[in-house]
Protein backbone atom coordinates (compact mmCIF):
# COMPACT_ATOMS: atom_id res chain seq x y z
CA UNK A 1 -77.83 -49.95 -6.96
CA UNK A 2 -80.77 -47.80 -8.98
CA UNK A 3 -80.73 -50.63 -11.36
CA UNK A 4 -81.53 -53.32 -8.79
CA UNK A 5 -84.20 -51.62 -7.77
CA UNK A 6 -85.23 -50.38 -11.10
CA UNK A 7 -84.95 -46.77 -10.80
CA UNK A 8 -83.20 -44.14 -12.99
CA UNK A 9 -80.17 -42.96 -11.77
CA UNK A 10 -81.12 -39.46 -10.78
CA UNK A 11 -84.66 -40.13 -9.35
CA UNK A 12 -85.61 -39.00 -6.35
CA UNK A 13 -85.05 -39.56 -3.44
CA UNK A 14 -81.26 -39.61 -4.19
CA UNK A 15 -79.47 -42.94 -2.61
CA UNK A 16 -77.20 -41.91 -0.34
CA UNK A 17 -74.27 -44.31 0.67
CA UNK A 18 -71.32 -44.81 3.62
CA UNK A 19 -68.14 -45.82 3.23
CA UNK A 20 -67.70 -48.96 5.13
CA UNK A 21 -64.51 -50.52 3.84
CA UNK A 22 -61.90 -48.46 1.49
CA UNK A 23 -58.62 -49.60 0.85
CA UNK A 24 -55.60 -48.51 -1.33
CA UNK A 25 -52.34 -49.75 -2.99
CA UNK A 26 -50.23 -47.10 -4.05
CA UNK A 27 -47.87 -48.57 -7.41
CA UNK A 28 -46.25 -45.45 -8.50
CA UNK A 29 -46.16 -41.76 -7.56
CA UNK A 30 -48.88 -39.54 -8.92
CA UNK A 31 -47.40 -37.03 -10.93
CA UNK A 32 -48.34 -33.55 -10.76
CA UNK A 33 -49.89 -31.87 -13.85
CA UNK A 34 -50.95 -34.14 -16.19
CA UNK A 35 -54.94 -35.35 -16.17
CA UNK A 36 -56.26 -38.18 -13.74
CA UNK A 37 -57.84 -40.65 -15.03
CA UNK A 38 -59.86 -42.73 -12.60
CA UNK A 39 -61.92 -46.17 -14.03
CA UNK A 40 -64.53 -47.56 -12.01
CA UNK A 41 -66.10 -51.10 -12.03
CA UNK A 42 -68.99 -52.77 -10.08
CA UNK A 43 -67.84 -55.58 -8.76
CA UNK A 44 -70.35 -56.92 -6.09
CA UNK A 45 -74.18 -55.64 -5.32
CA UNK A 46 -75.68 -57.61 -2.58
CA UNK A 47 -78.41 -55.98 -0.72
CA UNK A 48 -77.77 -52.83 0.79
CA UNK A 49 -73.70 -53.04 -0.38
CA UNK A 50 -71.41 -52.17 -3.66
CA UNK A 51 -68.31 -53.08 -4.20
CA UNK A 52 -66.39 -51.08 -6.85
CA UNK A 53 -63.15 -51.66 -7.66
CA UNK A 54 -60.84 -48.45 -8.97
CA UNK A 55 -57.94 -47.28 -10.83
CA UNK A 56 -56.20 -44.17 -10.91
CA UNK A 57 -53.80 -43.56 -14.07
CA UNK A 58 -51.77 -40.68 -15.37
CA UNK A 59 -49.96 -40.78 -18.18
CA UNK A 60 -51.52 -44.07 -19.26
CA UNK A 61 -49.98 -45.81 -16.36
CA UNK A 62 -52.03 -46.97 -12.90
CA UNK A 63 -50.44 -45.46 -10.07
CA UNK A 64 -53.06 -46.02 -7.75
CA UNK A 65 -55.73 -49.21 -7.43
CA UNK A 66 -58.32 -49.57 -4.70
CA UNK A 67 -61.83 -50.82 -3.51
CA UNK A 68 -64.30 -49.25 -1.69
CA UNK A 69 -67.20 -51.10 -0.28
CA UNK A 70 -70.26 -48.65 0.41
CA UNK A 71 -73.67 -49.37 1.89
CA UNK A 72 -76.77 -47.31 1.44
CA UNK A 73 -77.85 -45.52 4.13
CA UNK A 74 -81.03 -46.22 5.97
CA UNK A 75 -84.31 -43.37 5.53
CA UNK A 76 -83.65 -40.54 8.20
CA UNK A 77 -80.16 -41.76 8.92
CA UNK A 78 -77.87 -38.54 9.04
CA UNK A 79 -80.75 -35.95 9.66
């Protein structure tokens, strides 16, 4: 989203998102112990929304994969 609107990524003032869609598919128990791994990817920005797509691995092995579609919030929203 900072790129789109050419800005570095920690300038201020800091974008601030909401979740408005998040959904999960569990493929494998997560084991306990062993470092988490998770990858994200931009998938989709249109406007005010992202969509990144996300795995969680341990092991070397996904045991979790997911999307989460955020929007920015609008100035004052939250306050």
């Amino acid at each position: 989203m900072a790129r789109s609107q050419n800005r570095e990524i920690d300038s201020e003032p800091p974008l601030r998102f909401v979740t408005a869609s998040l959904k999960v598919d569990y493929l494998r128990p997560t084991p306990l112990g062993p470092p988490l791994k998770l990858r994200g990817t931009i998938a989709e920005v249109k406007g005010r929304k992202v969509v990144v797509h996300i795995t969680l691995s341990a092991n070397d092995e996904v045991c979790a994969k997911g999307e989460v579609v955020a929007v920015v919030m609008p100035e004052g929203m939250g306050r």
